[in-house]
C-alpha atoms as a PDB file:
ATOM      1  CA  UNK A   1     106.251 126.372 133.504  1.00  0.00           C
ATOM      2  CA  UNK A   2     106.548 127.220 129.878  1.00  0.00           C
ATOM      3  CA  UNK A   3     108.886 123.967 129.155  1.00  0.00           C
ATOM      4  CA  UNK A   4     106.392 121.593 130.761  1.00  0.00           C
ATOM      5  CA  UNK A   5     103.514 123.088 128.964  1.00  0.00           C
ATOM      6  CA  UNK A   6     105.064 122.597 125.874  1.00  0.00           C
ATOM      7  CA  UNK A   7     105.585 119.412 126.309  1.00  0.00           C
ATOM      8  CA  UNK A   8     102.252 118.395 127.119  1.00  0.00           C
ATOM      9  CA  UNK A   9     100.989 119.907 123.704  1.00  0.00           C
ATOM     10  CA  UNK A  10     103.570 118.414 121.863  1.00  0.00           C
ATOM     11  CA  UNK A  11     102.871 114.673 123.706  1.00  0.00           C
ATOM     12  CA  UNK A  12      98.915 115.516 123.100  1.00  0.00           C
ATOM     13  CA  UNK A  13      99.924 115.829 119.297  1.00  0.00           C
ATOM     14  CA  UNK A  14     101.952 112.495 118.996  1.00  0.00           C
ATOM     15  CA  UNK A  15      98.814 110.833 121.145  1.00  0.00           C
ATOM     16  CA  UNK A  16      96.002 111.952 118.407  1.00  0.00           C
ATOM     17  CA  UNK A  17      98.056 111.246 115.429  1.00  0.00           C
ATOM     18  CA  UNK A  18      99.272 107.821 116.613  1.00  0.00           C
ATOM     19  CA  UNK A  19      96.095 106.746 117.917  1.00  0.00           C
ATOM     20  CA  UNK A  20      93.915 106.927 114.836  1.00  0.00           C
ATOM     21  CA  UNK A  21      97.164 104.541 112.788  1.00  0.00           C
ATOM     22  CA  UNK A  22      96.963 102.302 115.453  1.00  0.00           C
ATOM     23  CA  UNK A  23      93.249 101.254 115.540  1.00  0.00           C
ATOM     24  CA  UNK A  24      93.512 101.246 111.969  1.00  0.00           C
ATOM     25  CA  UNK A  25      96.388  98.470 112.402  1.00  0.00           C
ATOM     26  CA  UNK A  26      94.899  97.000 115.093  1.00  0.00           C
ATOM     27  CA  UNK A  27      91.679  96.078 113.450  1.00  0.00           C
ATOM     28  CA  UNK A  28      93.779  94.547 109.996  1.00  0.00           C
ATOM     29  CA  UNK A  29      96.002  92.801 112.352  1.00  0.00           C
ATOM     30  CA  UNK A  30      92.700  90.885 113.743  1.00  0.00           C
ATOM     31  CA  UNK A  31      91.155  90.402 110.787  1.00  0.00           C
ATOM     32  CA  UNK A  32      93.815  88.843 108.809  1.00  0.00           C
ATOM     33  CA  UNK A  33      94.895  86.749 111.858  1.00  0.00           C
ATOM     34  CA  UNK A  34      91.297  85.464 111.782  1.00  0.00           C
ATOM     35  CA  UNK A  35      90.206  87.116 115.208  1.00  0.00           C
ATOM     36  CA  UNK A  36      87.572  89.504 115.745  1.00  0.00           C
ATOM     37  CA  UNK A  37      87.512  93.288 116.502  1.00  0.00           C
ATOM     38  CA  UNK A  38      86.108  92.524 119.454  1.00  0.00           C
ATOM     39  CA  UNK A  39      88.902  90.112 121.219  1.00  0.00           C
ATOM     40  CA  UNK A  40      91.332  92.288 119.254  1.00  0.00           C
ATOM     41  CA  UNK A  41      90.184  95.730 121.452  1.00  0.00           C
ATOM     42  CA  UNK A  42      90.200  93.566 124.553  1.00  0.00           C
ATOM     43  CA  UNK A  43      93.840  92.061 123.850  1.00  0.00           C
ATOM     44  CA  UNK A  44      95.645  93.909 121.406  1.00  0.00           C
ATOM     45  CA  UNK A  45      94.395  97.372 121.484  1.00  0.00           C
ATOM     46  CA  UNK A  46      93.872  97.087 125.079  1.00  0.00           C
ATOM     47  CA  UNK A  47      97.419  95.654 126.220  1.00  0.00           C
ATOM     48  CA  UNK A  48      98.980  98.319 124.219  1.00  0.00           C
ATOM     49  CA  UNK A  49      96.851 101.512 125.631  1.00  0.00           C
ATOM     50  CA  UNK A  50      97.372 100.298 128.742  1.00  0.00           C
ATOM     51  CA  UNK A  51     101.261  99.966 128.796  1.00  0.00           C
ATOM     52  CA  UNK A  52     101.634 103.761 129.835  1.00  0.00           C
ATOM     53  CA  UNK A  53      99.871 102.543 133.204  1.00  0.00           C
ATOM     54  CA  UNK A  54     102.191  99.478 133.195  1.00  0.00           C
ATOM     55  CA  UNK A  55     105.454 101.616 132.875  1.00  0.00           C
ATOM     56  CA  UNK A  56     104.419 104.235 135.794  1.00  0.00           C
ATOM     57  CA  UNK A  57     103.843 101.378 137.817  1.00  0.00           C
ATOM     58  CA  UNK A  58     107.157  99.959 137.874  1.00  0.00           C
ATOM     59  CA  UNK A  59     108.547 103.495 137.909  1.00  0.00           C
ATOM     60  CA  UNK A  60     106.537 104.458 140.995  1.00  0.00           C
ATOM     61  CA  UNK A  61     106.950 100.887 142.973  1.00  0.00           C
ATOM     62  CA  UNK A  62     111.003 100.628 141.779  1.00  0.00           C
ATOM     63  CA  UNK A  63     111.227 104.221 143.129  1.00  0.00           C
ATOM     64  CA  UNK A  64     109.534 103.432 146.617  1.00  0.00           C
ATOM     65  CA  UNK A  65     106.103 105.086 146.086  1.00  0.00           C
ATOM     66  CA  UNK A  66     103.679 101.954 145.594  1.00  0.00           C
ATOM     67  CA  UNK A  67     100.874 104.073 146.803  1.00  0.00           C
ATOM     68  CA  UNK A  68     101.310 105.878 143.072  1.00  0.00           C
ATOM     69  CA  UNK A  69     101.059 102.850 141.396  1.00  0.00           C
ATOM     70  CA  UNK A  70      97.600 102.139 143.112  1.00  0.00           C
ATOM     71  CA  UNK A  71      96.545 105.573 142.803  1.00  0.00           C
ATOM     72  CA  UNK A  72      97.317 105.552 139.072  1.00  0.00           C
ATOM     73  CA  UNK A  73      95.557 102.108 138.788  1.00  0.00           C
ATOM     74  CA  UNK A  74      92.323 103.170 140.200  1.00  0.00           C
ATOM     75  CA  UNK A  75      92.400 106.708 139.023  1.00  0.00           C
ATOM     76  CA  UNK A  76      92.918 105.051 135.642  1.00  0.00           C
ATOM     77  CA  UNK A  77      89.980 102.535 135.640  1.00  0.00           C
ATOM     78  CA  UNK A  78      87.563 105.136 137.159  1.00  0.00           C
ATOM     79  CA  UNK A  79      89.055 107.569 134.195  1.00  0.00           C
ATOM     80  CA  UNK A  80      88.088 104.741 131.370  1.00  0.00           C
ATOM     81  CA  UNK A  81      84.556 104.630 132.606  1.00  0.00           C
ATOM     82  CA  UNK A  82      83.276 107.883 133.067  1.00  0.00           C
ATOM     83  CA  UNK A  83      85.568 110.170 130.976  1.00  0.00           C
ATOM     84  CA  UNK A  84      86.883 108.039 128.238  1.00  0.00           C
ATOM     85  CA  UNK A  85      83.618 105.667 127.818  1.00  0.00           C
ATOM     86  CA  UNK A  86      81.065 109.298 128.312  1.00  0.00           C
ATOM     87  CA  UNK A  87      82.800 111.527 126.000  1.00  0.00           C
ATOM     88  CA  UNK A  88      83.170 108.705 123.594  1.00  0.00           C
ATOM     89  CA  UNK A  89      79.228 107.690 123.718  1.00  0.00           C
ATOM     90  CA  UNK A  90      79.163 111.931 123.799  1.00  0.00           C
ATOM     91  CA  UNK A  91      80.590 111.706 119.967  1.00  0.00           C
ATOM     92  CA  UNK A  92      79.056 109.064 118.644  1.00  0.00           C
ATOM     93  CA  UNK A  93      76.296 106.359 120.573  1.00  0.00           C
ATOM     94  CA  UNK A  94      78.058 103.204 120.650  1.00  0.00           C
ATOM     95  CA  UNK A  95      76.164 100.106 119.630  1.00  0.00           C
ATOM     96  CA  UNK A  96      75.952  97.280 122.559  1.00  0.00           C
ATOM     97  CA  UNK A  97      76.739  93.897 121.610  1.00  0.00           C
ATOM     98  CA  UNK A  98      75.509  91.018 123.703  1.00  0.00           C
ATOM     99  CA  UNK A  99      78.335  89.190 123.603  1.00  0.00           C
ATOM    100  CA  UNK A 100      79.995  91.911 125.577  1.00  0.00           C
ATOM    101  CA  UNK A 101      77.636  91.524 128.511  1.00  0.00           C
ATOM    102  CA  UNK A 102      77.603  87.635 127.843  1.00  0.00           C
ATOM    103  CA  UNK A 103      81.342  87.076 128.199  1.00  0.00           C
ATOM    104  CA  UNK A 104      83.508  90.197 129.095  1.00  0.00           C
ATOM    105  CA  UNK A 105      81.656  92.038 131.879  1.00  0.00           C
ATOM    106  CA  UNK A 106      81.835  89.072 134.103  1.00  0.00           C
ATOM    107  CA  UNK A 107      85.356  89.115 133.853  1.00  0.00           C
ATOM    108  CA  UNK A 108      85.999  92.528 134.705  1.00  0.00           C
ATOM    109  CA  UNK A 109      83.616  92.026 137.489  1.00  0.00           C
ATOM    110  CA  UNK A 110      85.695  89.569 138.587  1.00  0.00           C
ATOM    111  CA  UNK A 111      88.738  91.774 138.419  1.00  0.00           C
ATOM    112  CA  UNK A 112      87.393  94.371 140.762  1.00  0.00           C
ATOM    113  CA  UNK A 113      85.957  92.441 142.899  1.00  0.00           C
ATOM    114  CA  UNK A 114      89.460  90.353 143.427  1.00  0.00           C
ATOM    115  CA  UNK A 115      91.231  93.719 143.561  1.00  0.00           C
ATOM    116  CA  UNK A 116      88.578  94.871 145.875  1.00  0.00           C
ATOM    117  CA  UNK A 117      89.844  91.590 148.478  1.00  0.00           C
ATOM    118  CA  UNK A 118      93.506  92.980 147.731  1.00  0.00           C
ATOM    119  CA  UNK A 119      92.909  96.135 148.831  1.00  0.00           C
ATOM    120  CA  UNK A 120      90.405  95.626 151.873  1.00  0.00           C
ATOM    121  CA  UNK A 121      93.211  94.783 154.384  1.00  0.00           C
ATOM    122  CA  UNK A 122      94.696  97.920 153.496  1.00  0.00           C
ATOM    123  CA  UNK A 123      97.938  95.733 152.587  1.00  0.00           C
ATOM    124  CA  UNK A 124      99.268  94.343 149.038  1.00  0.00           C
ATOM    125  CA  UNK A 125     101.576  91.164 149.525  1.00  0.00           C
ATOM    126  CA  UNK A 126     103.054  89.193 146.645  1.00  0.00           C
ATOM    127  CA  UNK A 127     100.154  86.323 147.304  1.00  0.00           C
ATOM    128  CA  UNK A 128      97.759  89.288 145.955  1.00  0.00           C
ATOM    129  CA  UNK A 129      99.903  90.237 143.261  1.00  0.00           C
ATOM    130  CA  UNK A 130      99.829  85.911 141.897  1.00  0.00           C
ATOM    131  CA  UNK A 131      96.160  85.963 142.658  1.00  0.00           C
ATOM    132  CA  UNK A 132      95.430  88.965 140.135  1.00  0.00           C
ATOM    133  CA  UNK A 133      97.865  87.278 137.546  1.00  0.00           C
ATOM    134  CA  UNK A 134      96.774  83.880 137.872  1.00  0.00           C
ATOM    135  CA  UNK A 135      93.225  85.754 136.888  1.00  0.00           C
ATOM    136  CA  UNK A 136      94.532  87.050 134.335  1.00  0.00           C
ATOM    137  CA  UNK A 137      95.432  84.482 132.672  1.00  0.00           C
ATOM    138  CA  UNK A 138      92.683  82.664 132.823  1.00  0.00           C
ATOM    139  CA  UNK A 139      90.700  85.477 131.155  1.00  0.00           C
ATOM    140  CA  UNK A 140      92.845  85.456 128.251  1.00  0.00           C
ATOM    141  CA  UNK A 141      92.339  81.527 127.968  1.00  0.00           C
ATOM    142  CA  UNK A 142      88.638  82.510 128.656  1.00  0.00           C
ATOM    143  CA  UNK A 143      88.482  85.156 125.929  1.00  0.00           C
ATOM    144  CA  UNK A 144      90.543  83.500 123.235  1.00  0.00           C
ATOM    145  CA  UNK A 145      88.879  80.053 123.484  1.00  0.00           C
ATOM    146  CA  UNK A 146      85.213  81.686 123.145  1.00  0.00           C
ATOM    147  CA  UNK A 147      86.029  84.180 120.207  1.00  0.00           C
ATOM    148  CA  UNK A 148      84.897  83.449 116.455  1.00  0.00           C
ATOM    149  CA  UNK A 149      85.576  85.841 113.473  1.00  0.00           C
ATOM    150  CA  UNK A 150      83.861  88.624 112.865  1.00  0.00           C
ATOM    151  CA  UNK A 151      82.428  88.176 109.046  1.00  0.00           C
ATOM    152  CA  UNK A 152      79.955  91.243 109.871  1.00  0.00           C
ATOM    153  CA  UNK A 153      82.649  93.733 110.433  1.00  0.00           C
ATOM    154  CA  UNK A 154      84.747  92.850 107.384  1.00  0.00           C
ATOM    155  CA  UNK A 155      83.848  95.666 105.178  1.00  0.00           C
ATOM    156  CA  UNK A 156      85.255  97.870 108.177  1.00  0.00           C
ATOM    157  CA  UNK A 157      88.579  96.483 108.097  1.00  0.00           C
ATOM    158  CA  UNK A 158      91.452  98.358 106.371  1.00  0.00           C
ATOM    159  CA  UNK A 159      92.879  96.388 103.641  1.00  0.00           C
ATOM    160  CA  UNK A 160      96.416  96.292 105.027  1.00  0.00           C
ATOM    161  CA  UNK A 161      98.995  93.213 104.603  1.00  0.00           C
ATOM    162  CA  UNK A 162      99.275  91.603 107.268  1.00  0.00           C
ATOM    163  CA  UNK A 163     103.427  92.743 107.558  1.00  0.00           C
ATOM    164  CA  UNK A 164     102.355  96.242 107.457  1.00  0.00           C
ATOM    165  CA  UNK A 165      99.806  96.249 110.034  1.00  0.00           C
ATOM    166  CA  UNK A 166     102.361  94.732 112.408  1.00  0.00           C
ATOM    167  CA  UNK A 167     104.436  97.335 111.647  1.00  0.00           C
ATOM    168  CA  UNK A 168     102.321 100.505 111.942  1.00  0.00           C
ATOM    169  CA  UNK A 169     101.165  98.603 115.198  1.00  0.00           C
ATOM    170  CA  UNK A 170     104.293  98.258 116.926  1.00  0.00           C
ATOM    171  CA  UNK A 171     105.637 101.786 115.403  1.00  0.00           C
ATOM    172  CA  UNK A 172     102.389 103.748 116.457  1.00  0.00           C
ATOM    173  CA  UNK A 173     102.093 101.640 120.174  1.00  0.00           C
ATOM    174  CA  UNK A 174     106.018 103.094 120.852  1.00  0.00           C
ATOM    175  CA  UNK A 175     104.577 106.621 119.633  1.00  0.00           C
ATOM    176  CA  UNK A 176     101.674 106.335 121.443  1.00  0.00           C
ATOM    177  CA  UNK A 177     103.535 105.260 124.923  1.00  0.00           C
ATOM    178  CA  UNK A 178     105.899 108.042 124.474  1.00  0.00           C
ATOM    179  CA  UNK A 179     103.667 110.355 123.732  1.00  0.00           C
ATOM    180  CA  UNK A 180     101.558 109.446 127.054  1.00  0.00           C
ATOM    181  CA  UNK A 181     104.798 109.428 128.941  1.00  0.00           C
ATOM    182  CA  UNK A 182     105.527 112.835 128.039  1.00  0.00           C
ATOM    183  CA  UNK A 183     102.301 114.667 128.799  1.00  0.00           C
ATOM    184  CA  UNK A 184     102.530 112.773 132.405  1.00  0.00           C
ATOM    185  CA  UNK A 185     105.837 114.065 133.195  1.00  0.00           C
ATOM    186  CA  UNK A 186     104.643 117.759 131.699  1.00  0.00           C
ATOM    187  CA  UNK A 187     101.627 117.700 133.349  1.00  0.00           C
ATOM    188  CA  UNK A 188     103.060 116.440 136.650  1.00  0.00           C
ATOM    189  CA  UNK A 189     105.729 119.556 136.929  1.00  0.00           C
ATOM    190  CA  UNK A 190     102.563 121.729 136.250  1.00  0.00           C
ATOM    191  CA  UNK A 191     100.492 120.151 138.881  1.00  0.00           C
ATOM    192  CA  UNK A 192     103.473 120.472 141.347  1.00  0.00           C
ATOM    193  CA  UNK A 193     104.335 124.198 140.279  1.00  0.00           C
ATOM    194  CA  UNK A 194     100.383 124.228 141.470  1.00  0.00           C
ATOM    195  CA  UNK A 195     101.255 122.912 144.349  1.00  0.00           C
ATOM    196  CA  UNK A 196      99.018 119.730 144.314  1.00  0.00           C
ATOM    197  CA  UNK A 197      99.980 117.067 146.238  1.00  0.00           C
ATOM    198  CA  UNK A 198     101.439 113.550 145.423  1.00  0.00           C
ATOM    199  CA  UNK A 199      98.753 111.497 145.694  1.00  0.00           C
ATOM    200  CA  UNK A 200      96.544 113.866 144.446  1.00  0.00           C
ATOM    201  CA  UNK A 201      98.667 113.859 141.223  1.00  0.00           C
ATOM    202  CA  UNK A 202      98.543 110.128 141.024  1.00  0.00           C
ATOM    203  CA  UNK A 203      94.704 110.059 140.806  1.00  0.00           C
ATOM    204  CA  UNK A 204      94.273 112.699 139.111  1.00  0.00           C
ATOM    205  CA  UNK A 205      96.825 114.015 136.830  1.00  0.00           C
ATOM    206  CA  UNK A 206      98.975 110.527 135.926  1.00  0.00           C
ATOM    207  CA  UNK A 207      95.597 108.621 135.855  1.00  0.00           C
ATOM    208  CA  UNK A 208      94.307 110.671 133.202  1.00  0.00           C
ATOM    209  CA  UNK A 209      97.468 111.278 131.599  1.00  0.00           C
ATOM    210  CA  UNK A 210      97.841 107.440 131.053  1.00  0.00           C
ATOM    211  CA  UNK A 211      94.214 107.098 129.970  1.00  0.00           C
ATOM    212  CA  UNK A 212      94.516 109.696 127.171  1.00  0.00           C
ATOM    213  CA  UNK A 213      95.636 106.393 124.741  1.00  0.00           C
ATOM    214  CA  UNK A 214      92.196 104.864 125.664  1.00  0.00           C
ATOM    215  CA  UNK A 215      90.598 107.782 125.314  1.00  0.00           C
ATOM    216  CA  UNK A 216      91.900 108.699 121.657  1.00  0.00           C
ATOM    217  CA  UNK A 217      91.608 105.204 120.475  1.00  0.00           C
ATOM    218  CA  UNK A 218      88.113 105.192 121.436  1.00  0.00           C
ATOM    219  CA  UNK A 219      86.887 107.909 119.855  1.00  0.00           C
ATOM    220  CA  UNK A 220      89.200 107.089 116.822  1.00  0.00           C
ATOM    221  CA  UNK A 221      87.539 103.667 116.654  1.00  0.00           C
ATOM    222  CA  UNK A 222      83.964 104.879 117.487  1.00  0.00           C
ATOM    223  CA  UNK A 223      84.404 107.208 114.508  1.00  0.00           C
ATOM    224  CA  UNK A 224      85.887 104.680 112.205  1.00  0.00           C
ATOM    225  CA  UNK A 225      82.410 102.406 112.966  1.00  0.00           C
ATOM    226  CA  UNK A 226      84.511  99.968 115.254  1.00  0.00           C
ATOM    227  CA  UNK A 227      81.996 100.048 118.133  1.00  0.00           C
ATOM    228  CA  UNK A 228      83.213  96.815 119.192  1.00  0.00           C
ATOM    229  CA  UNK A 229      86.655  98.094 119.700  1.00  0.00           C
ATOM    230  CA  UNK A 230      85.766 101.356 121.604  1.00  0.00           C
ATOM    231  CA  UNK A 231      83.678  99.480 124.089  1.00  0.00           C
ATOM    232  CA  UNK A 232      86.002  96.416 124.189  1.00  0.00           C
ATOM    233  CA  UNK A 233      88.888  98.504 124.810  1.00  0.00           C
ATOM    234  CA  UNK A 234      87.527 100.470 127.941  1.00  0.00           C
ATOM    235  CA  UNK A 235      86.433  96.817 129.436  1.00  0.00           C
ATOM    236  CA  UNK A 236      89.849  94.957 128.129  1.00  0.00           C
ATOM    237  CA  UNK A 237      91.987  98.341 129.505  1.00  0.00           C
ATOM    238  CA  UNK A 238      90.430  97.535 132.925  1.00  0.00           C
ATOM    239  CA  UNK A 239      90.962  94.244 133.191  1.00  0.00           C
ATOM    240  CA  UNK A 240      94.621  94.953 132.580  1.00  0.00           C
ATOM    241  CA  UNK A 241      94.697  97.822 134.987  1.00  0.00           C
ATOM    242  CA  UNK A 242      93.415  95.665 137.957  1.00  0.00           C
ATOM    243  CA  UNK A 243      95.440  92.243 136.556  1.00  0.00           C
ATOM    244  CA  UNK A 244      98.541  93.614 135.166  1.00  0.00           C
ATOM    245  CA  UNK A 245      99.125  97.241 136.517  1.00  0.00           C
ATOM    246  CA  UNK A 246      97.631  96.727 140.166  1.00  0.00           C
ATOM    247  CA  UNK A 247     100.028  93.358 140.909  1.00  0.00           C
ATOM    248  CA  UNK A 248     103.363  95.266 140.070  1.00  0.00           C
ATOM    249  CA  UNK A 249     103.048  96.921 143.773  1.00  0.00           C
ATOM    250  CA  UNK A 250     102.301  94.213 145.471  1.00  0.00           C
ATOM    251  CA  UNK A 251     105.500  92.170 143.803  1.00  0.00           C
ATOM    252  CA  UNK A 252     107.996  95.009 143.527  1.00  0.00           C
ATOM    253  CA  UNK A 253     106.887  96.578 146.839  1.00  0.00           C
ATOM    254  CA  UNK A 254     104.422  94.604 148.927  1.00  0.00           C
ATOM    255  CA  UNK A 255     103.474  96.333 152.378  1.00  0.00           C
ATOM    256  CA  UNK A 256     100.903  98.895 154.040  1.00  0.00           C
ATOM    257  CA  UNK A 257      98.762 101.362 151.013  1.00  0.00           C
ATOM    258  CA  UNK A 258      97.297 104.487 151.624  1.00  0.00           C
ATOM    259  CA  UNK A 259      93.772 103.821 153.632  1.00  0.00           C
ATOM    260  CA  UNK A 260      92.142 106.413 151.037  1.00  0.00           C
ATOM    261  CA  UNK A 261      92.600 104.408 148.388  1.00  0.00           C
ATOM    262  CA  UNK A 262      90.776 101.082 149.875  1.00  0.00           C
ATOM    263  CA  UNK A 263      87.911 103.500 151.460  1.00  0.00           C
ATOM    264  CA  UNK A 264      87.714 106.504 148.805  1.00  0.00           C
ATOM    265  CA  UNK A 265      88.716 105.841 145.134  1.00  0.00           C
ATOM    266  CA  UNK A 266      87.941 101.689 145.463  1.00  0.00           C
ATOM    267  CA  UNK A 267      84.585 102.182 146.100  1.00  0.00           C
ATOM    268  CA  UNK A 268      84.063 105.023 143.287  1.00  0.00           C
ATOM    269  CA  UNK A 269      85.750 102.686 140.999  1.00  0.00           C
ATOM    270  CA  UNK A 270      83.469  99.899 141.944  1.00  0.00           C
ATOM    271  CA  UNK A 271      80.275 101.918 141.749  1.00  0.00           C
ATOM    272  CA  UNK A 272      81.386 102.940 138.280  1.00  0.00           C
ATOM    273  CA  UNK A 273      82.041  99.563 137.385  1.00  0.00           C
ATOM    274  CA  UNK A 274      78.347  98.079 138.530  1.00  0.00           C
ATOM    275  CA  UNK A 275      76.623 101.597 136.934  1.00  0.00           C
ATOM    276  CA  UNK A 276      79.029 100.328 133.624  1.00  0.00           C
ATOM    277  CA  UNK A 277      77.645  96.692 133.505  1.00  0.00           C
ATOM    278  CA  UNK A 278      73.790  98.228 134.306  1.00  0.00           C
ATOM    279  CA  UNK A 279      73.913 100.369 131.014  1.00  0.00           C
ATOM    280  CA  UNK A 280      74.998  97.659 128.811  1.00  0.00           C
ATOM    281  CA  UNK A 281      72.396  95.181 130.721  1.00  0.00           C
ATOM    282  CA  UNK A 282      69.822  97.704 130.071  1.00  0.00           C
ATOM    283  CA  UNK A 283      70.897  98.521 126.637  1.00  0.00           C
ATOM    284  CA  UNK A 284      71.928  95.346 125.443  1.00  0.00           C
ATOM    285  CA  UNK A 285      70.469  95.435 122.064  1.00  0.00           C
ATOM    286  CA  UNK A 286      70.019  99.310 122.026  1.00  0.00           C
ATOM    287  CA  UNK A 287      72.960 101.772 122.420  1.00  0.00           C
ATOM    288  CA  UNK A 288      74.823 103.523 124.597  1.00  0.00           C
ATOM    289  CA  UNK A 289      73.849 107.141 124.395  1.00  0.00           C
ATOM    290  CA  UNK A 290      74.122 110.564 124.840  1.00  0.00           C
ATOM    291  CA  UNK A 291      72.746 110.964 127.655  1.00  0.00           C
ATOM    292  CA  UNK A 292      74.291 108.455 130.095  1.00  0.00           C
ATOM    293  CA  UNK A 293      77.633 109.582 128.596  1.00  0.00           C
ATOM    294  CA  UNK A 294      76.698 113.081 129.824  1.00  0.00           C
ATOM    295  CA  UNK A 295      76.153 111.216 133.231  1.00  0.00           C
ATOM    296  CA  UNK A 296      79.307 109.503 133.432  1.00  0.00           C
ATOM    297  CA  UNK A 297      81.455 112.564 132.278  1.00  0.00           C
ATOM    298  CA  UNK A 298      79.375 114.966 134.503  1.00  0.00           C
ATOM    299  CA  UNK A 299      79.900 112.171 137.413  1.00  0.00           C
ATOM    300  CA  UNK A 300      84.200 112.456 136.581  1.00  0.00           C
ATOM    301  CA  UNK A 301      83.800 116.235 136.943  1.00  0.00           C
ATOM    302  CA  UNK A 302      82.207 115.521 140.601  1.00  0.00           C
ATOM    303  CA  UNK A 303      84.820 113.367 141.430  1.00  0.00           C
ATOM    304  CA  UNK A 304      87.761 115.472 140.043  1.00  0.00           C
ATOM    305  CA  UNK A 305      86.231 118.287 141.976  1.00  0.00           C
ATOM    306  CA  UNK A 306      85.716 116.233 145.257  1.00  0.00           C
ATOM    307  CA  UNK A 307      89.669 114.895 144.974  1.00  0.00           C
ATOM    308  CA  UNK A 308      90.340 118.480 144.637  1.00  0.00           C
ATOM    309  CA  UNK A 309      88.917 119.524 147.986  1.00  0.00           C
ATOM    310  CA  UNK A 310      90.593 116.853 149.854  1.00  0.00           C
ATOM    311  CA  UNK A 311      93.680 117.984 148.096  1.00  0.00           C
ATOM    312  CA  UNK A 312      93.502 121.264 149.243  1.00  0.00           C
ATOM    313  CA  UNK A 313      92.152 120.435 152.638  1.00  0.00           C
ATOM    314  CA  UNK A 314      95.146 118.319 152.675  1.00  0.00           C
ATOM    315  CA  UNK A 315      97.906 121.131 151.518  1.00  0.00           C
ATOM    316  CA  UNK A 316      96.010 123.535 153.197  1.00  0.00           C
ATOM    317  CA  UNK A 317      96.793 121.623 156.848  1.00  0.00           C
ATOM    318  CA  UNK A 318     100.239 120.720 156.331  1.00  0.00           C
ATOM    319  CA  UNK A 319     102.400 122.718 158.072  1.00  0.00           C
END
């Protein structure tokens, strides 16, 4: 137990220290490639947090265990919302743009929704998987054809060569995905020295694990005054999860999923998703603060804690 603990400390470490360098990058890297800290949190920043999810979900379907790979999907979107978006607005209240409810909240609507189809038949085929891509895609066409620089958010922007910034950005992203990579597989022997079960650990335990990158580069960026990256990259991490992470079952390992995770953890993740899009309706030239990210972190807590019933009803009846 001692090993794996270690290792988790040492992977939380690596995550907080390569976090804060990568924003930094990130947000250079868009500015002097003329793009704005907003499309750079939803592609850049958001492609790269999210790669931790990408890489467990080719483990887990390569391996056999598909119903991981959904688990960690979900877990990990639900994770986003109300931990990594709540403790966030918790540190600092986050600006709301308009754009963001203009242009990018339709599109993750669109994502869950699509995954919502996906999952209803309590099947993933490789037609599902194509359908999420071909989605995908056309979001990124979507989100780089309707983005204009940023001139506002200049004076926010390190002043970093362009050659450098790719460098720390690609150096700090391999940091960062190791450093996730090793807290999952600490905290994973811990959970199972626990005794928690499998899927239990996927929506719990690698979900979170994975979503520690969003959760340190939001903070990092809300601190740093890059609202438009914190909230961009929750919303841009998202669509990823459901478009990039939630098709790798489906084409690696297409068949039956758990029923839980069509008639539990979808519908928690869709709730969170509508409750997401009503606070930046609502405070779409306010903030988002305090308060409704004590809501959303206080809501994770419920959910952790109702997963960890079931879990335990679960062990508890096995024979």
């Amino acid at each position: 137990m001692l090993i794996p603990l270690l290792i988790v400390l040492l992977g939380f470490v690596g995550l907080l220290w390569s976090a804060d360098r990568f924003v930094g990058a990130a947000a250079a890297t868009a500015w002097r490639a003329g793009m704005s800290t907003l499309l750079v949190g939803m592609t850049v920043v958001s492609l790269g947090t999210s790669a931790p999810e990408i890489v467990v979900s080719v483990m887990a379907s390569l391996d056999g265990v598909p119903d991981l790979a959904v688990g960690n999907a979900l877990g990990s979107n639900i994770a986003n919302i109300a931990l990594v978006l709540g403790v966030t607005a918790l540190v600092v209240p986050i600006p709301v743009r308009f754009s963001i409810v203009r242009r990018e909240l339709p599109l993750l609507l669109g994502a869950t929704g699509l995954a919502g189809y996906a999952l209803a038949n309590g099947h993933l085929d490789r037609l599902d998987g194509l359908l999420l891509l071909v989605l995908l895609v056309f979001s990124l066409w979507w989100l780089f054809r309707a983005d204009t620089p940023d001139d506002e958010s200049a004076g926010e922007i390190p002043g970093m060569p362009l050659g450098q910034a790719l460098g720390w950005l690609v150096a700090t992203l391999v940091i960062m995905v190791a450093s996730s990579r090793a807290l999952v597989w600490g905290a994973s022997e811990l959970a199972r020295g626990l005794g928690v079960s499998e899927l239990t650990i996927g929506l719990t335990v690698v979900a979170i694990g994975t979503s520690l990158p969003e959760l340190a580069a939001c903070v990092a960026s809300a601190l740093k005054r890059h609202h438009d990256l914190a909230i961009g990259n929750v919303i841009g991490s998202n669509l990823f999860n459901m478009l990039t992470v939630l098709p790798v079952p489906a084409l690696l390992a297409p068949g039956a999923t758990d029923p839980a995770a069509a008639g539990r953890d979808y519908p928690v993740m869709l709730l969170l998703t509508l409750a997401l899009g009503a606070l930046l309706l609502w405070n779409r030239r306010g903030q988002l603060g305090r308060l409704p990210g004590g809501v959303l972190v206080l809501g994770y807590a419920g959910y952790l804690a109702w997963l960890g019933s079931a879990g335990a009803a679960t062990v508890g009846g096995s024979p």
